[in-house]
N, C-alpha and C. Protein backbone atom coordinates (compact mmCIF):
# COMPACT_ATOMS: atom_id res chain seq x y z
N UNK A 1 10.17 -9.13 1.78
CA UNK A 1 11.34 -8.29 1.67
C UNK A 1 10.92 -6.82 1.82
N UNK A 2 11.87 -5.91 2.62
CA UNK A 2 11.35 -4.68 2.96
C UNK A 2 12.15 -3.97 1.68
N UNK A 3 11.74 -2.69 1.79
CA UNK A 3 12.06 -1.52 0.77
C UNK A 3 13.24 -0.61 1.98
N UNK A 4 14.12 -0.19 1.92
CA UNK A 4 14.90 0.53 2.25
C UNK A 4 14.74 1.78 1.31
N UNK A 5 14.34 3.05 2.14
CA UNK A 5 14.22 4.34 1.79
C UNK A 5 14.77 5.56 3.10
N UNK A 6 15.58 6.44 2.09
CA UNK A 6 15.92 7.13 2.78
C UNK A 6 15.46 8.67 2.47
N UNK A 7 15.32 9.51 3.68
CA UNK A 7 14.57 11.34 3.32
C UNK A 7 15.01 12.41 4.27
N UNK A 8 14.92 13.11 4.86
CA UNK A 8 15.13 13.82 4.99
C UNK A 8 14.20 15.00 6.12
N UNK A 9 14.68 14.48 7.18
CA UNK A 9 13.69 14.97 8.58
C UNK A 9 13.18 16.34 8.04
N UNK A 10 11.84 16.67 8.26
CA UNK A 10 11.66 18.03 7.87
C UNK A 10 12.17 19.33 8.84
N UNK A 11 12.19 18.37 10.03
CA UNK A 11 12.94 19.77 10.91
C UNK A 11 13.72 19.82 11.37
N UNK A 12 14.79 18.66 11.59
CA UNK A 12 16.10 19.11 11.61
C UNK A 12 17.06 18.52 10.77
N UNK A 13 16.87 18.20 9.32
CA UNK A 13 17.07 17.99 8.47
C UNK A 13 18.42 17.02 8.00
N UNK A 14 18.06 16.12 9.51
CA UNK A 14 18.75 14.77 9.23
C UNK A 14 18.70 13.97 8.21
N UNK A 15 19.29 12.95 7.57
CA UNK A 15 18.68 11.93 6.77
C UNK A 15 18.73 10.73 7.67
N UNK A 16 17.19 10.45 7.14
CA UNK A 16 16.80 9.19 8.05
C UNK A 16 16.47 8.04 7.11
N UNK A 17 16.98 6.84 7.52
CA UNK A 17 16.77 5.07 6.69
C UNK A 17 15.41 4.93 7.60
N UNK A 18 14.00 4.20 6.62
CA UNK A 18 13.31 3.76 6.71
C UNK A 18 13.07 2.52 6.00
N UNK A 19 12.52 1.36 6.97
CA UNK A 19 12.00 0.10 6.10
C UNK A 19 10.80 0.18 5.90
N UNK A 20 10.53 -0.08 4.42
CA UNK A 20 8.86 0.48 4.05
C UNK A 20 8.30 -1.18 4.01
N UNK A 21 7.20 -1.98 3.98
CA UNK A 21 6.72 -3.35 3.64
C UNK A 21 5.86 -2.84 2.70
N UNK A 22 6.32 -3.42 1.40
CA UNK A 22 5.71 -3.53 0.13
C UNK A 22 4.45 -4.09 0.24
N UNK A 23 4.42 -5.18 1.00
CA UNK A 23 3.43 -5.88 0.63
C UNK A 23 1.93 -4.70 1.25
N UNK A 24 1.78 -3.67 1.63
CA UNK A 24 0.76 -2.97 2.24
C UNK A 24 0.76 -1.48 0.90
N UNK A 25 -0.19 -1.58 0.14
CA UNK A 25 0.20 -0.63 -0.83
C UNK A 25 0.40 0.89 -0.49
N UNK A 26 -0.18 0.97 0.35
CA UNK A 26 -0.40 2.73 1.14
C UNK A 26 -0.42 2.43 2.37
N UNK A 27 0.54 3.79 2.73
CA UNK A 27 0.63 4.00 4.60
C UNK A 27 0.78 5.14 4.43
N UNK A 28 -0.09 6.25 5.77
CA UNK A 28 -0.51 7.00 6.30
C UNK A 28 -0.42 7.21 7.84
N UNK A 29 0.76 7.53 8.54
CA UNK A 29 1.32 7.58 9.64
C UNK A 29 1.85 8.17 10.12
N UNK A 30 2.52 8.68 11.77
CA UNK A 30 3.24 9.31 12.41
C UNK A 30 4.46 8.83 13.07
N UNK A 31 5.31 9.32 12.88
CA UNK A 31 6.47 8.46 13.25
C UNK A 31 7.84 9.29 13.39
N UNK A 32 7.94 9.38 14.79
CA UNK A 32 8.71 10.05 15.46
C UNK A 32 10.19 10.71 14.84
N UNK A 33 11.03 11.71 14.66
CA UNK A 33 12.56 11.59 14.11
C UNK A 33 13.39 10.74 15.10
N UNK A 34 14.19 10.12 14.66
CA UNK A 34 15.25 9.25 15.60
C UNK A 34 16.47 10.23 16.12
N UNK A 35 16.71 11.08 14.99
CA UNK A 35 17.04 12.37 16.04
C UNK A 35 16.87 13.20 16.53
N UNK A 36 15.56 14.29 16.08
CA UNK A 36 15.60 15.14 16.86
C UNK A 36 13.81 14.85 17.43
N UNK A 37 13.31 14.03 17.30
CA UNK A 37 12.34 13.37 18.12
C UNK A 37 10.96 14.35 18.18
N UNK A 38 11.44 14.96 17.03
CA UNK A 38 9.70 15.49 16.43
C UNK A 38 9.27 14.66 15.91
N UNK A 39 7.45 14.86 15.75
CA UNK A 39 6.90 13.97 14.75
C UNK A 39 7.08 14.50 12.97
N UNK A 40 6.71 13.09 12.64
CA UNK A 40 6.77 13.80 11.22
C UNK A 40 5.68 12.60 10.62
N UNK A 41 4.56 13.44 9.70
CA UNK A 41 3.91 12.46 8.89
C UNK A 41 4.38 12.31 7.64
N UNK A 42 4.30 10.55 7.60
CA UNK A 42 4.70 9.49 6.42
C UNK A 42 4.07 9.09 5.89
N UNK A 43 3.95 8.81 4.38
CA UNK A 43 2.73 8.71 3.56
C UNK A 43 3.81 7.94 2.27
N UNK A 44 3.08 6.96 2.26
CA UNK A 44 3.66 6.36 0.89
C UNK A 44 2.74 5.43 0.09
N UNK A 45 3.02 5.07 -1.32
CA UNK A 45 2.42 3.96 -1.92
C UNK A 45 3.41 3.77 -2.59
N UNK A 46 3.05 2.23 -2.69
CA UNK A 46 3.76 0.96 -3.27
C UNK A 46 2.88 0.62 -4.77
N UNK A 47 3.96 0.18 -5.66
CA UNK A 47 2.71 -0.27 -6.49
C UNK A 47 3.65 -1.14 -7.53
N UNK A 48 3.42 -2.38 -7.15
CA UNK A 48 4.25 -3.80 -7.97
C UNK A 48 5.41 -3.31 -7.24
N UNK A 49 5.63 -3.96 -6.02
CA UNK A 49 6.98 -4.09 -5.32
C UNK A 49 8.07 -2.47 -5.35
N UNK A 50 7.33 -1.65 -6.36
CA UNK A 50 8.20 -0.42 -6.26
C UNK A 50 7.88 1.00 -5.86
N UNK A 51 8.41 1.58 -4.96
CA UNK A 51 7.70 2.98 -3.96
C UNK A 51 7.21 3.67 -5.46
N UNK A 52 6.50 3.93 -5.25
CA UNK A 52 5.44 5.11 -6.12
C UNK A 52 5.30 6.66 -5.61
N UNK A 53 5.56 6.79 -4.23
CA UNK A 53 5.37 8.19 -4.14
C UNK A 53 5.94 7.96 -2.41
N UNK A 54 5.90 9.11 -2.15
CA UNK A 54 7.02 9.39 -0.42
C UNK A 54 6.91 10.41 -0.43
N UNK A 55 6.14 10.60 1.07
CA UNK A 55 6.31 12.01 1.58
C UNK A 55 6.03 11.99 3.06
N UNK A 56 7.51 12.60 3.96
CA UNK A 56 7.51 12.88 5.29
C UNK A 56 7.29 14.34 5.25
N UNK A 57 6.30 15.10 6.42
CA UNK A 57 6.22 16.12 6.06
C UNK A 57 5.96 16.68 7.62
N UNK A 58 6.21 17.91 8.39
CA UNK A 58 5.95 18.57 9.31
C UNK A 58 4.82 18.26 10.05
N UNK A 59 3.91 18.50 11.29
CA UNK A 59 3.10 18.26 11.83
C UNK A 59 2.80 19.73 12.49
N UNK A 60 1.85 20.59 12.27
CA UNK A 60 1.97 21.93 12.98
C UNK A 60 1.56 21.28 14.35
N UNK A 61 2.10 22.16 15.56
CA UNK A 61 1.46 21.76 16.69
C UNK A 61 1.12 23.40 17.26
């Protein structure tokens, strides 16, 4: 079962639905906005089926 989480594009400050998989305790990734199609790094941990921490954050280029 996935985790449904939602945040908040850092740069054009959409809110975006993400499915997180619990079963992987930490992710460390890049992953495009669905709207305005900057990157943004995603970082989370899981810990006993429940998000522990979340953070999408800017990418300087």
């Amino acid at each position: 079962m996935e985790l449904e989480h939602y945040f908040q594009c850092p740069y054009c400050l959409a809110e975006i639905s993400m499915l997180l998989d619990p079963s992987i305790a930490e992710q460390n990734y890049i992953e495009d906005c669905e709207v305005c199609c900057n990157p943004i790094q995603i970082s989370y941990q899981i810990r006993e089926g429940e998000l522990e921490s979340f953070e999408a954050s800017d990418i300087e280029q």
